[in-house]
ModelCIF file with pLDDT and N, C-alpha, C, O atoms, coordinates in Angstrom:
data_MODEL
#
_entry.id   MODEL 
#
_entity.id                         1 
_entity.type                       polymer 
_entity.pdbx_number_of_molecules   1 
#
_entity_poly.entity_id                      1 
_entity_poly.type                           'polypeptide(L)' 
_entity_poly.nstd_linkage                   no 
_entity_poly.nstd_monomer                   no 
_entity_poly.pdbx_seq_one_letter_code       
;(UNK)(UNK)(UNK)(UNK)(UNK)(UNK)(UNK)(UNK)(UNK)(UNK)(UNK)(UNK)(UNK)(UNK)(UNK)(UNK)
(UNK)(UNK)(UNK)(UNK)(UNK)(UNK)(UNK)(UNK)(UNK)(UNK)(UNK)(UNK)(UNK)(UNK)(UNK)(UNK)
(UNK)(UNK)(UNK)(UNK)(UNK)(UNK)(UNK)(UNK)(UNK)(UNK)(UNK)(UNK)(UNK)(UNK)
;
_entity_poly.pdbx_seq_one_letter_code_can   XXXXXXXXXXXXXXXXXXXXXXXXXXXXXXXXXXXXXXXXXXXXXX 
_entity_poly.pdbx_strand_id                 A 
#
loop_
_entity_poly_seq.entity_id 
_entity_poly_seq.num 
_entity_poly_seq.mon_id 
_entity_poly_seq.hetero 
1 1  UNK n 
1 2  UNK n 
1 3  UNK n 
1 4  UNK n 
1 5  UNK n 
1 6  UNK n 
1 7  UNK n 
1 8  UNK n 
1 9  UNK n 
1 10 UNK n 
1 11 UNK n 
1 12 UNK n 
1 13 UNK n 
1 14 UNK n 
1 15 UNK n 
1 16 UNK n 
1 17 UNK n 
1 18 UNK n 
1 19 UNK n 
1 20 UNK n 
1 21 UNK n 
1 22 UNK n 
1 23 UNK n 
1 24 UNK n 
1 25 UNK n 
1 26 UNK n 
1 27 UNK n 
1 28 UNK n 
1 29 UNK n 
1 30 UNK n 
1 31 UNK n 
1 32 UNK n 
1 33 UNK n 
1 34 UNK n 
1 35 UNK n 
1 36 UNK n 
1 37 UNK n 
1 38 UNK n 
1 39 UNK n 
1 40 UNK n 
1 41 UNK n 
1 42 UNK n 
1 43 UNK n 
1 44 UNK n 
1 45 UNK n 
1 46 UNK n 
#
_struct_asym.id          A 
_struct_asym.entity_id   1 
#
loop_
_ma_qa_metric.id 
_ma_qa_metric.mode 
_ma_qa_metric.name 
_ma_qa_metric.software_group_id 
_ma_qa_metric.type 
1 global pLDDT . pLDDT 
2 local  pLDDT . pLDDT 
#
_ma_qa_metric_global.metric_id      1 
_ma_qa_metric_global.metric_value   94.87 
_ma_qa_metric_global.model_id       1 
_ma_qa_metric_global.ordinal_id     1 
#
loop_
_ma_qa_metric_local.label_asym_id 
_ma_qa_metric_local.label_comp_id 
_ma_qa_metric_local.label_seq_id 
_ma_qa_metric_local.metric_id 
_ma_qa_metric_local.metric_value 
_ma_qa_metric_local.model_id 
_ma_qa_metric_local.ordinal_id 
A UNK 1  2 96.00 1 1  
A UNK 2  2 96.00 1 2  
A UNK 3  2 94.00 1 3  
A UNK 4  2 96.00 1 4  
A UNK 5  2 95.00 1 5  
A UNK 6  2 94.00 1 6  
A UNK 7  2 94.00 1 7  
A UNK 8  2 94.00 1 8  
A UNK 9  2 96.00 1 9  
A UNK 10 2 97.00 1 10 
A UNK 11 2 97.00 1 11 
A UNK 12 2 98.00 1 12 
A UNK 13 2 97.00 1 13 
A UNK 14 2 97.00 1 14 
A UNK 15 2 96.00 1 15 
A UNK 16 2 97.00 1 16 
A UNK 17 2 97.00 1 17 
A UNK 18 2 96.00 1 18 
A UNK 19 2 96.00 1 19 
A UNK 20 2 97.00 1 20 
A UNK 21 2 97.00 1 21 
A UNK 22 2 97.00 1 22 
A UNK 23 2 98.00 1 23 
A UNK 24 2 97.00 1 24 
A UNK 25 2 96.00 1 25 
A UNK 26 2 97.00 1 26 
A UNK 27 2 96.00 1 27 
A UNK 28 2 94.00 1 28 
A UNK 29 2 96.00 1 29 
A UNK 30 2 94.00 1 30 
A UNK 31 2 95.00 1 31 
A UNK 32 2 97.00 1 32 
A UNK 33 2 97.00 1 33 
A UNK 34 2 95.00 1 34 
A UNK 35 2 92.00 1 35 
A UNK 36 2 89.00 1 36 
A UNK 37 2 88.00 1 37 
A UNK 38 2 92.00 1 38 
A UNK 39 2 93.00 1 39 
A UNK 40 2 91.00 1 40 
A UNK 41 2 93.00 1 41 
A UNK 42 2 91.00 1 42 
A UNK 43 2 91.00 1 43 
A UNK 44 2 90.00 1 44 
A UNK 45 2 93.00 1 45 
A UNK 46 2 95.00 1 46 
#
loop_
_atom_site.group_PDB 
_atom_site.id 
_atom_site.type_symbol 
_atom_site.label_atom_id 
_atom_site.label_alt_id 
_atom_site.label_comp_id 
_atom_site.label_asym_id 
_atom_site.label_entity_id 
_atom_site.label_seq_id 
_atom_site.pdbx_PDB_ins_code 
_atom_site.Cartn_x 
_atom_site.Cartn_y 
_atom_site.Cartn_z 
_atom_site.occupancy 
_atom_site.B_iso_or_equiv 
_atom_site.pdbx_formal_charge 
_atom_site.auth_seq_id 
_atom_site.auth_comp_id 
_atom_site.auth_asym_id 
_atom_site.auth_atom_id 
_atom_site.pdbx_PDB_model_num 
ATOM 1   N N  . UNK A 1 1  ? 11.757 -2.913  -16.877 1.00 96.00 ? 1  UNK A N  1 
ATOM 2   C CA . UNK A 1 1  ? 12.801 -3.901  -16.600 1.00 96.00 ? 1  UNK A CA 1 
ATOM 3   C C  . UNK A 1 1  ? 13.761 -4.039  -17.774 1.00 96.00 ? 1  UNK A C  1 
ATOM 4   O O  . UNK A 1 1  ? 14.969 -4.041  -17.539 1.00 96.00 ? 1  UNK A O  1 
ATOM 5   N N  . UNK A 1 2  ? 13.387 -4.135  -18.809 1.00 96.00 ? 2  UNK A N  1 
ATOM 6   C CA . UNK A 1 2  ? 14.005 -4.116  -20.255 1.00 96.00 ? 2  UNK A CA 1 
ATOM 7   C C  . UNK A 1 2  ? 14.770 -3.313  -20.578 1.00 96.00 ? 2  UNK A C  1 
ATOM 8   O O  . UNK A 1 2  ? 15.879 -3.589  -21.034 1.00 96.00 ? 2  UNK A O  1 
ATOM 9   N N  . UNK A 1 3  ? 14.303 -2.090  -20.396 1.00 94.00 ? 3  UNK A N  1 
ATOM 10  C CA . UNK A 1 3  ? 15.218 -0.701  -19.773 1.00 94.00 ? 3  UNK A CA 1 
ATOM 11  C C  . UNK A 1 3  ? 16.462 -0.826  -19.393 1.00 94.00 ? 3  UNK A C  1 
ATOM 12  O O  . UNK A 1 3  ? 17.577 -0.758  -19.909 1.00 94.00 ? 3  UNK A O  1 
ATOM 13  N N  . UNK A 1 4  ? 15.868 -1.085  -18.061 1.00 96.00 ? 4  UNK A N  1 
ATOM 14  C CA . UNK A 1 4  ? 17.067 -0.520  -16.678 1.00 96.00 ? 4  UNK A CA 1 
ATOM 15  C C  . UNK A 1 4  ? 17.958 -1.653  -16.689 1.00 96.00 ? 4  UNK A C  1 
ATOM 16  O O  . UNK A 1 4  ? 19.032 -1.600  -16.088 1.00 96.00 ? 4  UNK A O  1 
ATOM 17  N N  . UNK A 1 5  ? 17.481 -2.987  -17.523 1.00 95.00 ? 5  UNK A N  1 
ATOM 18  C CA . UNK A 1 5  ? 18.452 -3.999  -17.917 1.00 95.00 ? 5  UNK A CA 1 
ATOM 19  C C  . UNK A 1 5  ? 19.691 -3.932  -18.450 1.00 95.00 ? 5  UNK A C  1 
ATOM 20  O O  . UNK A 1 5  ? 20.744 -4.439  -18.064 1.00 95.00 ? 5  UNK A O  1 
ATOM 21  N N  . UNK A 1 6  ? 19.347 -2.971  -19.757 1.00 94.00 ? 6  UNK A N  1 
ATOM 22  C CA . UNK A 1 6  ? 20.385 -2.575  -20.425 1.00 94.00 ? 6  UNK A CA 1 
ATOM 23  C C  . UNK A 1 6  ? 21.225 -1.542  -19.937 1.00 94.00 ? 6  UNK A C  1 
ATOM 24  O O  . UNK A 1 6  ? 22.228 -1.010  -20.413 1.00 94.00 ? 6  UNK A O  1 
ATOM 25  N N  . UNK A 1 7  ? 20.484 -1.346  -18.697 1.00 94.00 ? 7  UNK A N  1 
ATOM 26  C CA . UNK A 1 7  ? 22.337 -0.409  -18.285 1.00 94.00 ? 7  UNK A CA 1 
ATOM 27  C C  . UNK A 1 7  ? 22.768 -1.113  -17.024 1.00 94.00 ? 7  UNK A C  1 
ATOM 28  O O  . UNK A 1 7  ? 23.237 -0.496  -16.067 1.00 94.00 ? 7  UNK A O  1 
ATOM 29  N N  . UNK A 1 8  ? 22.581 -2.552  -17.047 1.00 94.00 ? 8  UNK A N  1 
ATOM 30  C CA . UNK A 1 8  ? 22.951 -3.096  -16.008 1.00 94.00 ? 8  UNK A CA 1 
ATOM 31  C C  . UNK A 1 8  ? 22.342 -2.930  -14.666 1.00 94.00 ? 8  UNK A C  1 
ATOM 32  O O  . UNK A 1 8  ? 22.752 -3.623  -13.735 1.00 94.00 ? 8  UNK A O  1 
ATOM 33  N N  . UNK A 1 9  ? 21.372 -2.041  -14.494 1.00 96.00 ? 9  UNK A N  1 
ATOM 34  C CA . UNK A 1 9  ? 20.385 -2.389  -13.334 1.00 96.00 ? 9  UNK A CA 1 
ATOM 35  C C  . UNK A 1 9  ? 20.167 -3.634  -12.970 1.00 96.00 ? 9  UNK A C  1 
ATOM 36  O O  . UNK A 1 9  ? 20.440 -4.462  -13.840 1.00 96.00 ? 9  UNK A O  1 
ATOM 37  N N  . UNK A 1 10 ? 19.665 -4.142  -11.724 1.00 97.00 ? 10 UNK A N  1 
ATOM 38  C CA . UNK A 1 10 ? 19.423 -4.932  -10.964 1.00 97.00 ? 10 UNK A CA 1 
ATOM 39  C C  . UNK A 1 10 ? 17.965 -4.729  -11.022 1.00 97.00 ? 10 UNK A C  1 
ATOM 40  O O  . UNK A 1 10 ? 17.524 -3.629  -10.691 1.00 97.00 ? 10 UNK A O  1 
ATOM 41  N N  . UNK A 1 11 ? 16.983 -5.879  -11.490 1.00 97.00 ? 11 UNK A N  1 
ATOM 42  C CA . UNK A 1 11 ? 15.664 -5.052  -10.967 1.00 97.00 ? 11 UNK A CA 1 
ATOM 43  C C  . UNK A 1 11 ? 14.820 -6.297  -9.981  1.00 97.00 ? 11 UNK A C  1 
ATOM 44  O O  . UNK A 1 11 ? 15.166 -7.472  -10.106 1.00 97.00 ? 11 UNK A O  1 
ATOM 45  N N  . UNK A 1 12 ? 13.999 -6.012  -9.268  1.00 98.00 ? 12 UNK A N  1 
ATOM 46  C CA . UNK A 1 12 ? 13.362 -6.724  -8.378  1.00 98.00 ? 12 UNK A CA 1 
ATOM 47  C C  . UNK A 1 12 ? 11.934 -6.098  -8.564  1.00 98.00 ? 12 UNK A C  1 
ATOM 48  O O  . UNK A 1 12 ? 11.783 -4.881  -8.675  1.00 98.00 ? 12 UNK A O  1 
ATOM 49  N N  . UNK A 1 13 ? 10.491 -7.339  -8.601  1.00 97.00 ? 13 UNK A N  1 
ATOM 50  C CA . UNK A 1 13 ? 9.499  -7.206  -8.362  1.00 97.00 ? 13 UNK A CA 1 
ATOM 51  C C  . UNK A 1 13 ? 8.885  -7.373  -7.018  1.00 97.00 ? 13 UNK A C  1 
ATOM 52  O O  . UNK A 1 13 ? 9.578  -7.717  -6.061  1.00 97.00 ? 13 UNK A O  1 
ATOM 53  N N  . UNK A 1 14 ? 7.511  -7.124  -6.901  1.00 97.00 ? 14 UNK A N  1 
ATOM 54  C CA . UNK A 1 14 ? 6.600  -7.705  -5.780  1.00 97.00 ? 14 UNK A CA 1 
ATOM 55  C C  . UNK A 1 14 ? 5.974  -9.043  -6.260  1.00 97.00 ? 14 UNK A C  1 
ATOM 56  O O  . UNK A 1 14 ? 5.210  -9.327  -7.182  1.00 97.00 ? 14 UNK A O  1 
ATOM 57  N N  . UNK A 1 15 ? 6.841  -10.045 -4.885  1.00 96.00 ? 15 UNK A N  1 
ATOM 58  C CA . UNK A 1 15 ? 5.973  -10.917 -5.049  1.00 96.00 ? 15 UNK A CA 1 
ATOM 59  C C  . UNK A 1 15 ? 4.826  -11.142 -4.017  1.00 96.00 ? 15 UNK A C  1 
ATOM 60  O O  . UNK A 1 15 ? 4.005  -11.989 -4.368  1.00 96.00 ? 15 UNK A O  1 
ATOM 61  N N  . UNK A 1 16 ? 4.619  -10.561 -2.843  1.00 97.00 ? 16 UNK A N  1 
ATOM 62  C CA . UNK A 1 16 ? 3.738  -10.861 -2.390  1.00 97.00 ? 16 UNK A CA 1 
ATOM 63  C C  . UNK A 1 16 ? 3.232  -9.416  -1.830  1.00 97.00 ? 16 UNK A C  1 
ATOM 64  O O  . UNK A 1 16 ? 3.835  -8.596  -1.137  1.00 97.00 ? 16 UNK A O  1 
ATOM 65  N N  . UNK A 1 17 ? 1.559  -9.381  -2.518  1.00 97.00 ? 17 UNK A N  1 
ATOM 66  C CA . UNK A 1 17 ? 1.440  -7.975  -2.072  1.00 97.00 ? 17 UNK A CA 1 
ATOM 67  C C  . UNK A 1 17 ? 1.027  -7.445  -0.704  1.00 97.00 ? 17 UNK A C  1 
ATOM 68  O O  . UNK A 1 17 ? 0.768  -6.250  -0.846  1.00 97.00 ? 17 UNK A O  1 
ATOM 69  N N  . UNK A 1 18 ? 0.894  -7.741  0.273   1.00 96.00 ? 18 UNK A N  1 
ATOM 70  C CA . UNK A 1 18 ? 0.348  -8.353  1.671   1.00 96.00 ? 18 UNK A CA 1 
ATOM 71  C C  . UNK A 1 18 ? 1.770  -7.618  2.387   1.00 96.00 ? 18 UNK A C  1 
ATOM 72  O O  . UNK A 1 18 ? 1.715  -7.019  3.462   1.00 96.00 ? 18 UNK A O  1 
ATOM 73  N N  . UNK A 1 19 ? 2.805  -7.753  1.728   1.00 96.00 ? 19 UNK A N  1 
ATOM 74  C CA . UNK A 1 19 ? 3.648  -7.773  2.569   1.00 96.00 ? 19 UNK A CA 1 
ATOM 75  C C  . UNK A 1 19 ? 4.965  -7.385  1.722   1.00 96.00 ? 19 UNK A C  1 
ATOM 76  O O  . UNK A 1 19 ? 5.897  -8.175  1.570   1.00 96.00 ? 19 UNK A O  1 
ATOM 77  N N  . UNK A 1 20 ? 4.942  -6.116  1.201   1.00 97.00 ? 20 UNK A N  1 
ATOM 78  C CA . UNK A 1 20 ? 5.701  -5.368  -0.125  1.00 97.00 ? 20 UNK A CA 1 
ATOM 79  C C  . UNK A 1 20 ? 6.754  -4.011  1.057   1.00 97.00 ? 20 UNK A C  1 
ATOM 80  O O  . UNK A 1 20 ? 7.674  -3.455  0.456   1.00 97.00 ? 20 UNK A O  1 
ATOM 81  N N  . UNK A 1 21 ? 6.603  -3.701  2.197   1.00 97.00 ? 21 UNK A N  1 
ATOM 82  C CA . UNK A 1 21 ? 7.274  -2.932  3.111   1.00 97.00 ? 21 UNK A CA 1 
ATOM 83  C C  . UNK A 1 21 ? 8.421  -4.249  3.302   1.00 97.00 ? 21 UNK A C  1 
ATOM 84  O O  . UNK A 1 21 ? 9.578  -3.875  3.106   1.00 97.00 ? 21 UNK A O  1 
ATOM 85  N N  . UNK A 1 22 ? 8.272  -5.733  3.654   1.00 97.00 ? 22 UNK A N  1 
ATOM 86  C CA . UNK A 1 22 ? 9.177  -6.113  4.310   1.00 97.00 ? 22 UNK A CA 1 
ATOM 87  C C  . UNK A 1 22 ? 10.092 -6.522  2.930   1.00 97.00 ? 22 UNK A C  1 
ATOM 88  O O  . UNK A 1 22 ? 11.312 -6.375  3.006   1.00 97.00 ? 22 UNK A O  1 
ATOM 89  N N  . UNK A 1 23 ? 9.554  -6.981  1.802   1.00 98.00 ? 23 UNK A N  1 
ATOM 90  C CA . UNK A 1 23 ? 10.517 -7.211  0.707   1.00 98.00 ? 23 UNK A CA 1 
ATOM 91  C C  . UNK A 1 23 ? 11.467 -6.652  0.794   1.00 98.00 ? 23 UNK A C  1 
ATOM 92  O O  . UNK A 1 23 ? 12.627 -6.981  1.047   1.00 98.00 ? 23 UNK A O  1 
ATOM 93  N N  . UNK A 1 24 ? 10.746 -5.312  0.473   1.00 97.00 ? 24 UNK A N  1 
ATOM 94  C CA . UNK A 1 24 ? 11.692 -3.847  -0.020  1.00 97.00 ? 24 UNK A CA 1 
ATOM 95  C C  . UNK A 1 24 ? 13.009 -4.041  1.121   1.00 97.00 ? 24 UNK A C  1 
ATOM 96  O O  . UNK A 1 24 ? 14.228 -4.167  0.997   1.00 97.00 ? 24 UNK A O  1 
ATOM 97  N N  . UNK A 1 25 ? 11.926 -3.982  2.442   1.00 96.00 ? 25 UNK A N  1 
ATOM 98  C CA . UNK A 1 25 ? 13.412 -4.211  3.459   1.00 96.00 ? 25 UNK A CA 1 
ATOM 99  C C  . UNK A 1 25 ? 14.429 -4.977  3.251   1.00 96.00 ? 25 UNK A C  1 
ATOM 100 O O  . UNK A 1 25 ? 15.602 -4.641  3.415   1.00 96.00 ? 25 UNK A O  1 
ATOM 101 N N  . UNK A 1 26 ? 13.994 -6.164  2.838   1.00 97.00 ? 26 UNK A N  1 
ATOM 102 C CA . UNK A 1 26 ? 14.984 -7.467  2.710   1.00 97.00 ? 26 UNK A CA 1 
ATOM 103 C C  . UNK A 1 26 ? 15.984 -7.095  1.695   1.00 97.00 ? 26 UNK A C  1 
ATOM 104 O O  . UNK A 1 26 ? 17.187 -7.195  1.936   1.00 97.00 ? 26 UNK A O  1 
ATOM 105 N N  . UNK A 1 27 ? 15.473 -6.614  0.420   1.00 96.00 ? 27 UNK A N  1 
ATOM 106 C CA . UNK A 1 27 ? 16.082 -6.094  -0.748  1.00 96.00 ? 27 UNK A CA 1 
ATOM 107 C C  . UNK A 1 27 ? 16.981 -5.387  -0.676  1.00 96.00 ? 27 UNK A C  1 
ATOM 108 O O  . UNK A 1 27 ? 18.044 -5.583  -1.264  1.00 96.00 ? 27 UNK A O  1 
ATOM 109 N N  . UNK A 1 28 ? 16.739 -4.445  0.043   1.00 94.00 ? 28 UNK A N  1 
ATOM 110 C CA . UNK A 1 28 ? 17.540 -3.366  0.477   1.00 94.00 ? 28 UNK A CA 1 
ATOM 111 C C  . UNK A 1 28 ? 18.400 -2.546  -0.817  1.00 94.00 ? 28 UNK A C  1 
ATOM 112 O O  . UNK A 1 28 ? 19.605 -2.333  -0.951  1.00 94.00 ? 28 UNK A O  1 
ATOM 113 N N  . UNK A 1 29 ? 17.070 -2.150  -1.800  1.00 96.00 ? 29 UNK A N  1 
ATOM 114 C CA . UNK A 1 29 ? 17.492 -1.358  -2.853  1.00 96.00 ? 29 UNK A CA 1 
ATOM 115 C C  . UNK A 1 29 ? 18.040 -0.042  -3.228  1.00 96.00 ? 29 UNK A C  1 
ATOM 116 O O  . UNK A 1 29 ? 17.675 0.794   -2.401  1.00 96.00 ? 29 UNK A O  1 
ATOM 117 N N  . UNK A 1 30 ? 18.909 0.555   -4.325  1.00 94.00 ? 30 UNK A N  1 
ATOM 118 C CA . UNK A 1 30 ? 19.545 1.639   -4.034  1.00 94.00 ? 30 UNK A CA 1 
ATOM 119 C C  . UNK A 1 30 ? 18.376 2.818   -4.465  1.00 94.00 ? 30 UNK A C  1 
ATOM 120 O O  . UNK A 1 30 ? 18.501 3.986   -4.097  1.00 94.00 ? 30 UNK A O  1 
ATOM 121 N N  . UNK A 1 31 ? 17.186 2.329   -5.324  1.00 95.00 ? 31 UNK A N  1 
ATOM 122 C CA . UNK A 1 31 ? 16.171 2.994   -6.082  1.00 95.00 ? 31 UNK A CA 1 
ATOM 123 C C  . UNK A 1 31 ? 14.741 2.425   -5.786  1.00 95.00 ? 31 UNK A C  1 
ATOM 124 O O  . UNK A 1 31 ? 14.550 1.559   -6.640  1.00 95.00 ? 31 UNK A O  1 
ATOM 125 N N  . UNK A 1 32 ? 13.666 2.518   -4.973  1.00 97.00 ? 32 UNK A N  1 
ATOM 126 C CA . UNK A 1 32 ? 12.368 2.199   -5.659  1.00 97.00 ? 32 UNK A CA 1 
ATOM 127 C C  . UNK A 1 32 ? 11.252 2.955   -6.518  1.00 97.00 ? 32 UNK A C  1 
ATOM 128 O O  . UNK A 1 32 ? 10.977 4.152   -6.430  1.00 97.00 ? 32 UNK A O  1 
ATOM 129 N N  . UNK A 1 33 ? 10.669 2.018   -7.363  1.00 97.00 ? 33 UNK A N  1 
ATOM 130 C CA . UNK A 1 33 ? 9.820  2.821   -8.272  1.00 97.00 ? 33 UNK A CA 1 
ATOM 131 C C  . UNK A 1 33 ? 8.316  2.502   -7.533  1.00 97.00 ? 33 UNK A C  1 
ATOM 132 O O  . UNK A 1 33 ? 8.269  1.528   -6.782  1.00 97.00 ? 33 UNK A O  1 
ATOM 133 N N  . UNK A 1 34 ? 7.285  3.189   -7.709  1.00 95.00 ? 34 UNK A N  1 
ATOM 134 C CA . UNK A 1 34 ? 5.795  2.952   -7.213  1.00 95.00 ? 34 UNK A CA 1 
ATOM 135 C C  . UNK A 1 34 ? 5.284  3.526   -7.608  1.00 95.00 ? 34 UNK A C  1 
ATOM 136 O O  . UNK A 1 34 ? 5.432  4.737   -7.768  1.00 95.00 ? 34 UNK A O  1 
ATOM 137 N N  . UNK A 1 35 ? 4.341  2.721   -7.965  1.00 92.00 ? 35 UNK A N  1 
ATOM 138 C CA . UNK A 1 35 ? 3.076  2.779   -8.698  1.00 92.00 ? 35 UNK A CA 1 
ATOM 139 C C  . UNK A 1 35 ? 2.098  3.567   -7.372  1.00 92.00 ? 35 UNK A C  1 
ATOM 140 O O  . UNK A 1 35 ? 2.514  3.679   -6.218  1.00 92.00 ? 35 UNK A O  1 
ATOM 141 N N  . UNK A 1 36 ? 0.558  4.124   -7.922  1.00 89.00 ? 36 UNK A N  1 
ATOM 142 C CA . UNK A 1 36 ? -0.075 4.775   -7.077  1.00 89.00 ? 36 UNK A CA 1 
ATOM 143 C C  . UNK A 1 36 ? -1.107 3.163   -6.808  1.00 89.00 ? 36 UNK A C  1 
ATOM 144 O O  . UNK A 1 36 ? -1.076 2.288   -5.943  1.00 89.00 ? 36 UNK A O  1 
ATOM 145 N N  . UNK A 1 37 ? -1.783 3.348   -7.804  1.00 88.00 ? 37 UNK A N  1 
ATOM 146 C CA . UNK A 1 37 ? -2.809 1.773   -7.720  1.00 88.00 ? 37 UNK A CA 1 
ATOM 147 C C  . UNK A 1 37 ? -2.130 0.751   -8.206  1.00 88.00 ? 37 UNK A C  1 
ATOM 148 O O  . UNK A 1 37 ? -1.447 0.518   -9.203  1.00 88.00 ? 37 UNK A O  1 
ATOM 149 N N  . UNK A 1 38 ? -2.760 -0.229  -6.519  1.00 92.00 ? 38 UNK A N  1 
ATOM 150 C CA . UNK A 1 38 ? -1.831 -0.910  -6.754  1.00 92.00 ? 38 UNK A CA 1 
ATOM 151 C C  . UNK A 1 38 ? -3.235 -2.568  -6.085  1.00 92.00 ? 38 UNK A C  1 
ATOM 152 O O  . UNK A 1 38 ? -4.409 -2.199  -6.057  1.00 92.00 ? 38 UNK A O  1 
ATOM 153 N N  . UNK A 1 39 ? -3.007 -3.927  -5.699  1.00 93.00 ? 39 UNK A N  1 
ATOM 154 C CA . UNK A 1 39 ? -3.744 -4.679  -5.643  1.00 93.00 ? 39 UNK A CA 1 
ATOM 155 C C  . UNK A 1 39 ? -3.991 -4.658  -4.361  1.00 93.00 ? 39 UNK A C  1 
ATOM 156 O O  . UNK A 1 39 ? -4.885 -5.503  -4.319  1.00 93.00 ? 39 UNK A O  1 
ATOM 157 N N  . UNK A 1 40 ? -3.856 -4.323  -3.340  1.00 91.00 ? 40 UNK A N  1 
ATOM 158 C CA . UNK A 1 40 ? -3.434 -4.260  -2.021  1.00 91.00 ? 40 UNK A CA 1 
ATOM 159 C C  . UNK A 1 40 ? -4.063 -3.252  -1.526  1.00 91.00 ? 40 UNK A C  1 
ATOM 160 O O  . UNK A 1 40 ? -5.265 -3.089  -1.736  1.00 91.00 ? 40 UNK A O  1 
ATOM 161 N N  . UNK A 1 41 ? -3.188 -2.262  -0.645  1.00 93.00 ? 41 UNK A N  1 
ATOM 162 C CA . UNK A 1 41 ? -3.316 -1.187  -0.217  1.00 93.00 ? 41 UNK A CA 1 
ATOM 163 C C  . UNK A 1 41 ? -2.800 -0.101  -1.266  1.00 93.00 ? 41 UNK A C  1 
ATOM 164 O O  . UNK A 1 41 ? -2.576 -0.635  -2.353  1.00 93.00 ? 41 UNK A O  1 
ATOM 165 N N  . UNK A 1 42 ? -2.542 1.303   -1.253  1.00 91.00 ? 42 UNK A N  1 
ATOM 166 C CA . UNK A 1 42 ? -2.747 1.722   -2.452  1.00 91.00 ? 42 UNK A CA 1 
ATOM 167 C C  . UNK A 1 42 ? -1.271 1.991   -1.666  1.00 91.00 ? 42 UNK A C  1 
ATOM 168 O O  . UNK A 1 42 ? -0.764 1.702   -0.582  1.00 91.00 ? 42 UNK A O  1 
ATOM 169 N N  . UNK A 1 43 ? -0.761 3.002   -3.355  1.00 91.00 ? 43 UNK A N  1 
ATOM 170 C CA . UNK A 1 43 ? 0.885  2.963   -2.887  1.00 91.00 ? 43 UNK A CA 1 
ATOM 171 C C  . UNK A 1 43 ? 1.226  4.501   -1.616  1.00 91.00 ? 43 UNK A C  1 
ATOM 172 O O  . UNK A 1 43 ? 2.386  4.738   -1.280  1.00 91.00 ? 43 UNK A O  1 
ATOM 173 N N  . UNK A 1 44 ? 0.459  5.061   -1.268  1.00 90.00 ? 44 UNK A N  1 
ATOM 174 C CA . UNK A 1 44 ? 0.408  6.157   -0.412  1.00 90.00 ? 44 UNK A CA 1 
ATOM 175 C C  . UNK A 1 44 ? 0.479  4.765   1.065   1.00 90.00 ? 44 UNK A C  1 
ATOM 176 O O  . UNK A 1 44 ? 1.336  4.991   1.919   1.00 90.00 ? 44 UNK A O  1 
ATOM 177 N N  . UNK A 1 45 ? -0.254 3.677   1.227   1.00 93.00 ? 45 UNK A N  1 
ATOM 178 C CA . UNK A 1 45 ? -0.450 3.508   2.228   1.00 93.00 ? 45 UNK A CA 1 
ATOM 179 C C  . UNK A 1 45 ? 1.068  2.796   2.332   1.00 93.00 ? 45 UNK A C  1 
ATOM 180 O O  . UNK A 1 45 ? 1.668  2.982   3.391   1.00 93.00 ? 45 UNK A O  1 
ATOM 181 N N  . UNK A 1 46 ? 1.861  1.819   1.073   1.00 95.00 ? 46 UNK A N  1 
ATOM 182 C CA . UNK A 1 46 ? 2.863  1.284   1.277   1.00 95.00 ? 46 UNK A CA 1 
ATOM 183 C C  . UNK A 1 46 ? 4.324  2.562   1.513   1.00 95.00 ? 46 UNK A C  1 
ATOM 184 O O  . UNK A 1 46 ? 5.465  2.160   1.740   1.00 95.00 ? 46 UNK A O  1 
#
């Protein structure tokens, strides 16, 4: 985040992990990053 801050990125987390497909939707980002393990389902299943 500290990063992608400094070049003016926009960054967005997960807040609820249950339900990280509809965020993303809502978000409607130009980039996502993912992790493999994750608290939830793993990131293959998201």
């Amino acid at each position: 985040t500290t990063e992608l801050n400094k070049w003016k990125y926009t960054t967005i987390t997960v807040h609820d992990w249950d339900h990280v497909d509809t965020e993303i939707a809502q978000a409607s980002p130009d980039i996502i990053l993912f992790d493999i393990t994750l608290p939830t389902f793993d990131g293959f299943y998201w």
